[in-house]
C-alpha atoms as a PDB file:
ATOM      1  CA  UNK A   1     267.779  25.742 104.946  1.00  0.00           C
ATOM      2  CA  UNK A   2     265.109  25.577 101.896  1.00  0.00           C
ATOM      3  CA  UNK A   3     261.947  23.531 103.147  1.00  0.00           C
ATOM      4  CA  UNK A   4     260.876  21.392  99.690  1.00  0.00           C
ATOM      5  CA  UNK A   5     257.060  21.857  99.069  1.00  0.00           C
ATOM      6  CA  UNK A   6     255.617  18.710  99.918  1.00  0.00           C
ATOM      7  CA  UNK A   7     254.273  16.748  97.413  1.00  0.00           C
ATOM      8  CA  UNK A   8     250.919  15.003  97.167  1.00  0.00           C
ATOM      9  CA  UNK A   9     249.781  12.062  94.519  1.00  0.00           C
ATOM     10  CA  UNK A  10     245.973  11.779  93.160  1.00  0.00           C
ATOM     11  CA  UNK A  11     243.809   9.675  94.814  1.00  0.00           C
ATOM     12  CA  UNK A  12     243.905   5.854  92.880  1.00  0.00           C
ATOM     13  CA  UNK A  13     241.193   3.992  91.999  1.00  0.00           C
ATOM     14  CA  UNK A  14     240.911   0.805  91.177  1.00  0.00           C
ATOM     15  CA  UNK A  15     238.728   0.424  88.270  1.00  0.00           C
ATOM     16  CA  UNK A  16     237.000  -2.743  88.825  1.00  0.00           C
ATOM     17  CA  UNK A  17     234.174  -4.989  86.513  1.00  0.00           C
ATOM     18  CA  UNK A  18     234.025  -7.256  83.324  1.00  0.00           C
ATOM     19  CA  UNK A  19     235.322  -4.895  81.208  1.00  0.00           C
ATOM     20  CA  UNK A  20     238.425  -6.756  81.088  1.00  0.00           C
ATOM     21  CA  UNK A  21     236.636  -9.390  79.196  1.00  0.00           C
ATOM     22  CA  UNK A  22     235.069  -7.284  77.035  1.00  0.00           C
ATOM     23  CA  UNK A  23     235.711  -6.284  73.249  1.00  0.00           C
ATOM     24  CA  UNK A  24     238.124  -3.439  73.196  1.00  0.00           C
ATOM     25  CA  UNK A  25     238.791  -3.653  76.603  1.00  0.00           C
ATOM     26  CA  UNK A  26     241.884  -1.222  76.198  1.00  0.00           C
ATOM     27  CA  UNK A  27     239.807   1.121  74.524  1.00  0.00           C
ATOM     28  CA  UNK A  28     237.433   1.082  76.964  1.00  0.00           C
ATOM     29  CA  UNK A  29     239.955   1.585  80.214  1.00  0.00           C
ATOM     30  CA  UNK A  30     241.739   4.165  78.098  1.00  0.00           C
ATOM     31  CA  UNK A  31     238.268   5.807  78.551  1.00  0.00           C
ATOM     32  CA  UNK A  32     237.909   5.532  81.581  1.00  0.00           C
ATOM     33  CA  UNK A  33     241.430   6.929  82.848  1.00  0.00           C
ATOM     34  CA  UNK A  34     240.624   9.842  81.362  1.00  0.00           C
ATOM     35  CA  UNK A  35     237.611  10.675  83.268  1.00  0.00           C
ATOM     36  CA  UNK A  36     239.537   9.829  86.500  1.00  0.00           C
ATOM     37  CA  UNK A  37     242.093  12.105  85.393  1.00  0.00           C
ATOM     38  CA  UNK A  38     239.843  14.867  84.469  1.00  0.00           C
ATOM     39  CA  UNK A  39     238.139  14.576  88.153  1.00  0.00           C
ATOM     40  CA  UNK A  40     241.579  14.686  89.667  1.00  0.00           C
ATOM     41  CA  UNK A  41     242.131  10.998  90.069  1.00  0.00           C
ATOM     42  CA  UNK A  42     244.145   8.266  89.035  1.00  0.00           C
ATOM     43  CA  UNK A  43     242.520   5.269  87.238  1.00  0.00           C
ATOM     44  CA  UNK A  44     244.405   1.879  88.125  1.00  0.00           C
ATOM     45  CA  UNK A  45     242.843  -0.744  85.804  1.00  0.00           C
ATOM     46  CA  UNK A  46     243.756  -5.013  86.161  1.00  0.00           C
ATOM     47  CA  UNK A  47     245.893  -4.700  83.179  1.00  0.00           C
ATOM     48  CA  UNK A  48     248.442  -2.080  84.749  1.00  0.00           C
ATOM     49  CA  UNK A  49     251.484  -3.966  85.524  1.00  0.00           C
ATOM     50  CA  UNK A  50     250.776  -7.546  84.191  1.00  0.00           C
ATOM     51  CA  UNK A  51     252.420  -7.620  80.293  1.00  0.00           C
ATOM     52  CA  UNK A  52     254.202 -10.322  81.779  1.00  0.00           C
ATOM     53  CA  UNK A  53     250.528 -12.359  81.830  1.00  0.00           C
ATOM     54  CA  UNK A  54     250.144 -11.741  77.929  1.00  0.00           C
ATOM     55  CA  UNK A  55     253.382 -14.013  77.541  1.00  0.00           C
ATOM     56  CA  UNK A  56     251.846 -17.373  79.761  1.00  0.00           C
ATOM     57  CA  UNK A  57     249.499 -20.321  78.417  1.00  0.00           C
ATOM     58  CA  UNK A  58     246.181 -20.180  80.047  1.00  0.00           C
ATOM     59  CA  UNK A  59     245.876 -22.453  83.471  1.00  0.00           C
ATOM     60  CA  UNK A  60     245.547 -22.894  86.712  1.00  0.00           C
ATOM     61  CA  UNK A  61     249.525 -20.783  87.430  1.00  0.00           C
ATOM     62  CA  UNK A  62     248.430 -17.907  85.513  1.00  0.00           C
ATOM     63  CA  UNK A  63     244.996 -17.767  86.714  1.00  0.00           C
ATOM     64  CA  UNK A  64     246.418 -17.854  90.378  1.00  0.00           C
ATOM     65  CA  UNK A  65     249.007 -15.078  89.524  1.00  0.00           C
ATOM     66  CA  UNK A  66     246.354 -12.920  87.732  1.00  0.00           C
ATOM     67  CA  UNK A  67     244.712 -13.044  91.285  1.00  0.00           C
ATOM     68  CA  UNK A  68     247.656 -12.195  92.954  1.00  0.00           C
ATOM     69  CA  UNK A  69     248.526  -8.925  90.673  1.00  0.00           C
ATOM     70  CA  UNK A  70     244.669  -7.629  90.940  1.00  0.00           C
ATOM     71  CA  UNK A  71     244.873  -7.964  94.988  1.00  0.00           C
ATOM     72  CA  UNK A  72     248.132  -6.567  94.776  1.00  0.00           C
ATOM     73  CA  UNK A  73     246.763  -3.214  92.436  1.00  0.00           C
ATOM     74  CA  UNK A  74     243.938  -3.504  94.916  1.00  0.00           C
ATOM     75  CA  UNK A  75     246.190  -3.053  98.151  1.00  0.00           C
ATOM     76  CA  UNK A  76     247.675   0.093  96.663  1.00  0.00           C
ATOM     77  CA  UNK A  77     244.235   1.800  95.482  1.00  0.00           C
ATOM     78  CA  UNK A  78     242.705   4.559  97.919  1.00  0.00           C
ATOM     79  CA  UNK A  79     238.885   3.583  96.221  1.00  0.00           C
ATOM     80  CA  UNK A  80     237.378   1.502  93.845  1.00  0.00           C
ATOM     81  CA  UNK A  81     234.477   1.804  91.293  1.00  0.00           C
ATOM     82  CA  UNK A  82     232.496  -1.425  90.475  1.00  0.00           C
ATOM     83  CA  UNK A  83     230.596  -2.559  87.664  1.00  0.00           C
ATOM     84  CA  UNK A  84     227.459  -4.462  88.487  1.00  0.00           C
ATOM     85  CA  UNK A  85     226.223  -5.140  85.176  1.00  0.00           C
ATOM     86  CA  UNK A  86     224.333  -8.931  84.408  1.00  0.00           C
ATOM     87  CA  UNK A  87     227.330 -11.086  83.249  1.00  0.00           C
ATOM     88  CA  UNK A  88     227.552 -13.467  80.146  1.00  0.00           C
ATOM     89  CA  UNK A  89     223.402 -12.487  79.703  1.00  0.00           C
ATOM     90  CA  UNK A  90     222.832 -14.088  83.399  1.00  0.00           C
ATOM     91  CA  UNK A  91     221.124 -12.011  86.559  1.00  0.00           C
ATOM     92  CA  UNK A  92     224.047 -11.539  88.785  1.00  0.00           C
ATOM     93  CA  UNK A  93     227.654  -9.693  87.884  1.00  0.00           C
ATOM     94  CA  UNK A  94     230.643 -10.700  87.175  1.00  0.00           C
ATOM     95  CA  UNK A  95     232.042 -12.973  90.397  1.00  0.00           C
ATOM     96  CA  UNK A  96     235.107 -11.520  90.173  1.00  0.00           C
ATOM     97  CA  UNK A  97     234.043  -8.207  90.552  1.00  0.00           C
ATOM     98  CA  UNK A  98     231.653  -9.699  93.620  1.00  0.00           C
ATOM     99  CA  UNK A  99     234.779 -10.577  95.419  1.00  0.00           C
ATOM    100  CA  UNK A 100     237.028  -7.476  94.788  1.00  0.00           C
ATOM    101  CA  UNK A 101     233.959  -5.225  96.518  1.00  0.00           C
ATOM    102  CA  UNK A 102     234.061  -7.738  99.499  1.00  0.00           C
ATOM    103  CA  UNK A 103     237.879  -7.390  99.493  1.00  0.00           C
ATOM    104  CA  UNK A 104     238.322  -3.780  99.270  1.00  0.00           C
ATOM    105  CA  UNK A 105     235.487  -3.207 101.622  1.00  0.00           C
ATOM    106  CA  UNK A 106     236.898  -5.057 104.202  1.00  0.00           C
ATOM    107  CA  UNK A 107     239.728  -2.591 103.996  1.00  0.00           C
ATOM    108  CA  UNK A 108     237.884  -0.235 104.316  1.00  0.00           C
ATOM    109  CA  UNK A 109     238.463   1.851 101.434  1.00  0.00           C
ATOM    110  CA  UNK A 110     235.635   4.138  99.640  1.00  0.00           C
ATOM    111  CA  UNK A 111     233.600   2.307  97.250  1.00  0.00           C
ATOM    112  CA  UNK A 112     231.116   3.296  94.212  1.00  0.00           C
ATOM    113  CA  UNK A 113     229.197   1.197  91.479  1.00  0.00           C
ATOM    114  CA  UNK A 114     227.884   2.282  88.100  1.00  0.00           C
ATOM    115  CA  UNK A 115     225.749  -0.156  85.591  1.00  0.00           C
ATOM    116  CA  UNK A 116     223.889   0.046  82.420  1.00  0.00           C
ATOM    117  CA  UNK A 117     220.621  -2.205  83.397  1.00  0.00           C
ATOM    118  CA  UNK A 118     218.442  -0.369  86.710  1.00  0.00           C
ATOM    119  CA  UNK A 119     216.585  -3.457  86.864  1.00  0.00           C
ATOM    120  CA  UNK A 120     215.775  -4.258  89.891  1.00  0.00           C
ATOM    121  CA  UNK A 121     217.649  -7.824  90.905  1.00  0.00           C
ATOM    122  CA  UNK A 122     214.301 -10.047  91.600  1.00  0.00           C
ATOM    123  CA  UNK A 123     213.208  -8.613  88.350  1.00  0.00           C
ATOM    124  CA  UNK A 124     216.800  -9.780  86.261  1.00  0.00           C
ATOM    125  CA  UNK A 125     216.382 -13.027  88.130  1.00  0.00           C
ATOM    126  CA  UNK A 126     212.611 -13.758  86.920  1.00  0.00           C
ATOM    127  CA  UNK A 127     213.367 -12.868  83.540  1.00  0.00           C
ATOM    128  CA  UNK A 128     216.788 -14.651  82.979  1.00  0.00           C
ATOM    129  CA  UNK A 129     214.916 -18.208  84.730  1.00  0.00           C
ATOM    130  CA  UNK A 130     212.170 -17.062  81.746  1.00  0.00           C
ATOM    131  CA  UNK A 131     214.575 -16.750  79.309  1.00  0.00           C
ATOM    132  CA  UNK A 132     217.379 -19.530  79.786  1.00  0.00           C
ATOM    133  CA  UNK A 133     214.850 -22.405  81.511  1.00  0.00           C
ATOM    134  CA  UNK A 134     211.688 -21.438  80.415  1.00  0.00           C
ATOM    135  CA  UNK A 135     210.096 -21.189  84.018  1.00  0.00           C
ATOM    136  CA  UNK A 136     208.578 -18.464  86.130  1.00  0.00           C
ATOM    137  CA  UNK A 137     208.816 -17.401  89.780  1.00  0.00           C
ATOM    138  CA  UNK A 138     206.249 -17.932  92.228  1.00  0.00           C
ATOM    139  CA  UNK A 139     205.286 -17.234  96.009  1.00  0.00           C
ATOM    140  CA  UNK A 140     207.706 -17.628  98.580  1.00  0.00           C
ATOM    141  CA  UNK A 141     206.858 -20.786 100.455  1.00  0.00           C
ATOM    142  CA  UNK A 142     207.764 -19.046 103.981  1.00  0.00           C
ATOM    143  CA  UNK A 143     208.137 -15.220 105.303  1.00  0.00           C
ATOM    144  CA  UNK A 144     210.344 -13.120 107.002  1.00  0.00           C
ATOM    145  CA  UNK A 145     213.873 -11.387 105.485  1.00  0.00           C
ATOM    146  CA  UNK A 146     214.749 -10.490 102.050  1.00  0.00           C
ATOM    147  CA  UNK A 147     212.393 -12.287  99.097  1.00  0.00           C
ATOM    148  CA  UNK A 148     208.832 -12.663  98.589  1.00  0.00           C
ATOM    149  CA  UNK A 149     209.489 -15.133  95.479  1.00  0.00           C
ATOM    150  CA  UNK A 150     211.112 -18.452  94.924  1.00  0.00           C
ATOM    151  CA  UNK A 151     212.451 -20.004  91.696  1.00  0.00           C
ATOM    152  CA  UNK A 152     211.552 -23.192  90.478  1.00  0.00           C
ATOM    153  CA  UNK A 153     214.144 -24.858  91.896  1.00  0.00           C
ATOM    154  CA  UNK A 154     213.135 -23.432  95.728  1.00  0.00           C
ATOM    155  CA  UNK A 155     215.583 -21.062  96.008  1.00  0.00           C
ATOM    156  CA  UNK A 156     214.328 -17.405  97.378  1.00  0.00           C
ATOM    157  CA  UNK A 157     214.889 -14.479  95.087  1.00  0.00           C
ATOM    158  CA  UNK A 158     215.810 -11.774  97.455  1.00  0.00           C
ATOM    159  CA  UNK A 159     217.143  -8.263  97.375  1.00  0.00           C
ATOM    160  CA  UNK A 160     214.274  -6.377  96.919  1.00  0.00           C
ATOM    161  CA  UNK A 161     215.564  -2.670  95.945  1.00  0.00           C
ATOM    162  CA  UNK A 162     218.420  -3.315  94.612  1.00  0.00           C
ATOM    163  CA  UNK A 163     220.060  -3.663  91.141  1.00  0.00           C
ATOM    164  CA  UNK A 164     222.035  -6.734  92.213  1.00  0.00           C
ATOM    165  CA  UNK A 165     222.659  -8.906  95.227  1.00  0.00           C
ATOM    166  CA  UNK A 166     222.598  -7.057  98.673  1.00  0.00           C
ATOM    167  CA  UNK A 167     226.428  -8.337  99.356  1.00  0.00           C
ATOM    168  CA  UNK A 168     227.398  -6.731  96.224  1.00  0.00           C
ATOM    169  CA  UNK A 169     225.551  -3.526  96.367  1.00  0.00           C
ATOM    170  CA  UNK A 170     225.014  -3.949  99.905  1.00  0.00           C
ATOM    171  CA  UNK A 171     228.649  -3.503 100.596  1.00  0.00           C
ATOM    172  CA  UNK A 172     228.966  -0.376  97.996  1.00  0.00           C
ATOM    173  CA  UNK A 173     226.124   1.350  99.922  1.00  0.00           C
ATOM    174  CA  UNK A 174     227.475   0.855 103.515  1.00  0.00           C
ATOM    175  CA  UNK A 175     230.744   2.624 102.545  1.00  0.00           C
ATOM    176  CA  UNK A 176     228.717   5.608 101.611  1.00  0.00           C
ATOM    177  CA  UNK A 177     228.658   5.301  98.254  1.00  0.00           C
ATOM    178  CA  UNK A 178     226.028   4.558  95.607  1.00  0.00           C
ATOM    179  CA  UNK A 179     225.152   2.864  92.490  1.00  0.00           C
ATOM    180  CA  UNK A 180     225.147   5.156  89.442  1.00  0.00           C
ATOM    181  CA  UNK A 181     222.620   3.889  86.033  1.00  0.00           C
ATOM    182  CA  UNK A 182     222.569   5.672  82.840  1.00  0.00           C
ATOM    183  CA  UNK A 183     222.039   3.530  79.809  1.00  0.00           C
ATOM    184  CA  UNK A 184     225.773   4.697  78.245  1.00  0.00           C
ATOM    185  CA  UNK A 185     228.613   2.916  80.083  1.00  0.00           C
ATOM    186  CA  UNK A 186     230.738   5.421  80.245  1.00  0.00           C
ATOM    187  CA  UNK A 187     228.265   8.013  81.130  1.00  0.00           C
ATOM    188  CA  UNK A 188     227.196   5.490  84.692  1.00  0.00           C
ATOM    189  CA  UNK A 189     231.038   5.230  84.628  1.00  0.00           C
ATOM    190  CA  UNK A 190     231.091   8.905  85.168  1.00  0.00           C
ATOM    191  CA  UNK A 191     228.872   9.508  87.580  1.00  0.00           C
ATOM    192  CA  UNK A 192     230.501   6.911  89.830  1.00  0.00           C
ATOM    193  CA  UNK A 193     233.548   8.677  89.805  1.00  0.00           C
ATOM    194  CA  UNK A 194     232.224  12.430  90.283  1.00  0.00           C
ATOM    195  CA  UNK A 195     229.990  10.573  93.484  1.00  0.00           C
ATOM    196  CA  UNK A 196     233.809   9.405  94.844  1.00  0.00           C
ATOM    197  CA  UNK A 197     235.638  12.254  94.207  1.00  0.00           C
ATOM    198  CA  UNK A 198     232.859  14.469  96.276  1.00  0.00           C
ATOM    199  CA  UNK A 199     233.968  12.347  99.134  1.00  0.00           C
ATOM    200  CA  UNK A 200     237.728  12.008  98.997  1.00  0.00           C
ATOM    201  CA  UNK A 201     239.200  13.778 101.092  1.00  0.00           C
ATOM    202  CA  UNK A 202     241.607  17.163 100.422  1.00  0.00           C
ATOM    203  CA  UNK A 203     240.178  16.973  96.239  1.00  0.00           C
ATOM    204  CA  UNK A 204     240.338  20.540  94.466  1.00  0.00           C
ATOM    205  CA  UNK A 205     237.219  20.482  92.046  1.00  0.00           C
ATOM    206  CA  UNK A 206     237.755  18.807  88.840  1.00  0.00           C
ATOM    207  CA  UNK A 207     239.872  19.481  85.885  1.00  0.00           C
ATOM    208  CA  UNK A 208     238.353  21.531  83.418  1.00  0.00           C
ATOM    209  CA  UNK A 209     239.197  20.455  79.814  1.00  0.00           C
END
């Protein structure tokens, strides 16, 4: 009797962020597969599996089912990578994005984040409320926990340390990974994915090209 070789499939990870609503957006995840590939991986990105969305009118149905499909690409990814870049020019990332960490952290599945801006968060918060409302932060009115500011609207500006909200990042960090800045997307995209292939399990080193 002839025992078959077994047979084992690259890690997947779900490639997670706003790219999906940026310009070239294809272009970009095209990108991005490849560097998964080259470290041994397999890059799952939300558009995999949904040409059926491209033929639907925008609203509330096809919003829900676009939902559905990510969670469902989610469930089958061993890891995902997370862009926490400042969305539409405000302080905090995309919500989306926000949510998918939560979700795929409570699975307990290996996480990583990459951005473009290492500002710290209290700092993109004081200079977006300059910016968009023309205000400034001041003194916390209390002490104790995260934030030593307040906006002008009371509201404490916290995560001290961080590039974005502590649930965000927080939730990259306590699965052991880490959030990866270089000014080039792709570059921070990178480094995520070498930092999650170190700690997959069973991964050869990566595919030289």
């Amino acid at each position: 009797m002839t025992t078959q070789p077994k047979t084992t499939r690259a890690p997947r990870i779900y490639l997670a962020g706003d790219t999906v609503f940026r310009p070239a957006a294809a272009e970009l995840f095209r990108a991005m597969k490849d560097i998964c590939t080259a470290a041994g991986l397999e890059g799952v990105c939300p558009f995999d599996g949904q040409a059926e969305v491209d033929a639907l009118a925008p609203g509330a149905e096809t919003s829900l089912l676009i939902a559905r499909l990510d969670r469902d690409l989610m469930d089958g990814c061993d890891a995902g990578v997370f862009c926490l870049d400042p969305f539409r020019r405000a302080a905090d990332m995309d919500p989306g994005t926000a949510v998918e960490i939560g979700y795929m952290a409570a699975q307990g599945k290996m996480l990583a984040g990459y951005t473009v801006d290492g500002r710290p968060y209290p700092r993109k918060v004081a200079e977006y409320r300059s910016r968009a409302w023309g205000d400034a932060l001041r003194e916390r009115q209390g002490t104790g926990g995260s934030g030593g500011m307040e906006d002008a609207d009371g509201l404490i500006v916290h995560s001290e340390g961080m590039v974005q909200n502590a649930m965000t990042e927080g939730f990259i960090r306590l699965s052991g990974g880490t959030v990866c800045v270089d000014a080039d997307l792709l570059t921070a995209f990178a480094m995520a994915i070498d930092s999650l292939r170190q700690r997959l399990p069973g991964l050869a080193a990566p595919h030289n090209n």
